[in-house]
Protein backbone atom coordinates (compact mmCIF):
# COMPACT_ATOMS: atom_id res chain seq x y z
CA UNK A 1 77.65 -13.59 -25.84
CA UNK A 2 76.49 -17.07 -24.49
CA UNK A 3 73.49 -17.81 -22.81
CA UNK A 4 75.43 -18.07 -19.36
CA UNK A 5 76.95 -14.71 -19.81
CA UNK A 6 74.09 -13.01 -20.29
CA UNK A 7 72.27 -15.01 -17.63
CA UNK A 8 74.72 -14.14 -15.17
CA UNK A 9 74.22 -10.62 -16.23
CA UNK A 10 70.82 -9.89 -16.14
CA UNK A 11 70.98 -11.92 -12.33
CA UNK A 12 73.99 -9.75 -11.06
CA UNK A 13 72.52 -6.53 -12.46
CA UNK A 14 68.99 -7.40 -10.73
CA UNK A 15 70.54 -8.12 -7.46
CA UNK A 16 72.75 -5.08 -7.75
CA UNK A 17 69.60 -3.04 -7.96
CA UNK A 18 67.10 -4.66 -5.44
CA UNK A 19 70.36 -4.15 -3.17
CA UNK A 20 70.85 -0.56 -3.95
CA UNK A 21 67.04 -0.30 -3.82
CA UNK A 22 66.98 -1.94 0.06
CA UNK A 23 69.98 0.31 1.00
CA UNK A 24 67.69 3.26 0.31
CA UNK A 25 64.99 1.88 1.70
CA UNK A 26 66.66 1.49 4.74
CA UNK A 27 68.08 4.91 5.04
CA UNK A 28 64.71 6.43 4.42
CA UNK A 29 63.36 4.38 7.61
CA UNK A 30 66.30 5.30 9.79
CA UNK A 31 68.14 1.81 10.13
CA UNK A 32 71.61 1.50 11.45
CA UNK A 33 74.22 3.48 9.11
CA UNK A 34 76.24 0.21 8.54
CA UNK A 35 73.50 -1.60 7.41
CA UNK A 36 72.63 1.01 4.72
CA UNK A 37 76.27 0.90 3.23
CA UNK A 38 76.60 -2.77 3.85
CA UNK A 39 73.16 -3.22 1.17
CA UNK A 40 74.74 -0.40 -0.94
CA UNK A 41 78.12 -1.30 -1.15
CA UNK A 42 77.27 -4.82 -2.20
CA UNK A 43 75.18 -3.43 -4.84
CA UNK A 44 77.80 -1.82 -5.99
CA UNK A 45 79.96 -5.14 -6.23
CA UNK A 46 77.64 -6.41 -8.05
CA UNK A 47 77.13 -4.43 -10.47
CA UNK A 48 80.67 -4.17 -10.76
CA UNK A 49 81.10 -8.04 -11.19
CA UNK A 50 78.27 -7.71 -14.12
CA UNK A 51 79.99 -4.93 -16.06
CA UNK A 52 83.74 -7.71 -16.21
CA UNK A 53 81.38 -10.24 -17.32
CA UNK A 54 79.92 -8.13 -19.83
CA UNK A 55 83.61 -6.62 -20.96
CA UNK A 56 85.36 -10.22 -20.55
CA UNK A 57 86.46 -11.39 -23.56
CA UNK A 58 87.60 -15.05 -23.86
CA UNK A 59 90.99 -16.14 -25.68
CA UNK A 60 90.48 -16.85 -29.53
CA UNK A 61 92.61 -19.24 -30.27
């Protein structure tokens, strides 16, 4: 894996989490409902997007 790959990683799996993390947060203090699936859900994307970049294989040629 190159050094960009697994940079983009480790950045899109620590924004997935701090955004999962703030979307609990925010439930526990009672925020709007929208905002709380708004942080999860883009968590989620994230963390999505960093499990194809770790499974993306390029072309050997």
């Amino acid at each position: 894996m190159t050094k960009t790959r697994k940079t983009l990683l480790i950045a899109f799996l620590a924004l997935s989490f701090i955004l999962v993390g703030i979307g609990s947060y925010a439930k526990l203090e009672h925020w709007g409902n929208m905002v709380c699936c708004g942080f999860v859900f883009s968590g989620l994307i994230f963390a999505t997007a960093a499990l194809v970049i770790a499974m993306w294989r390029p072309k050997v040629k």
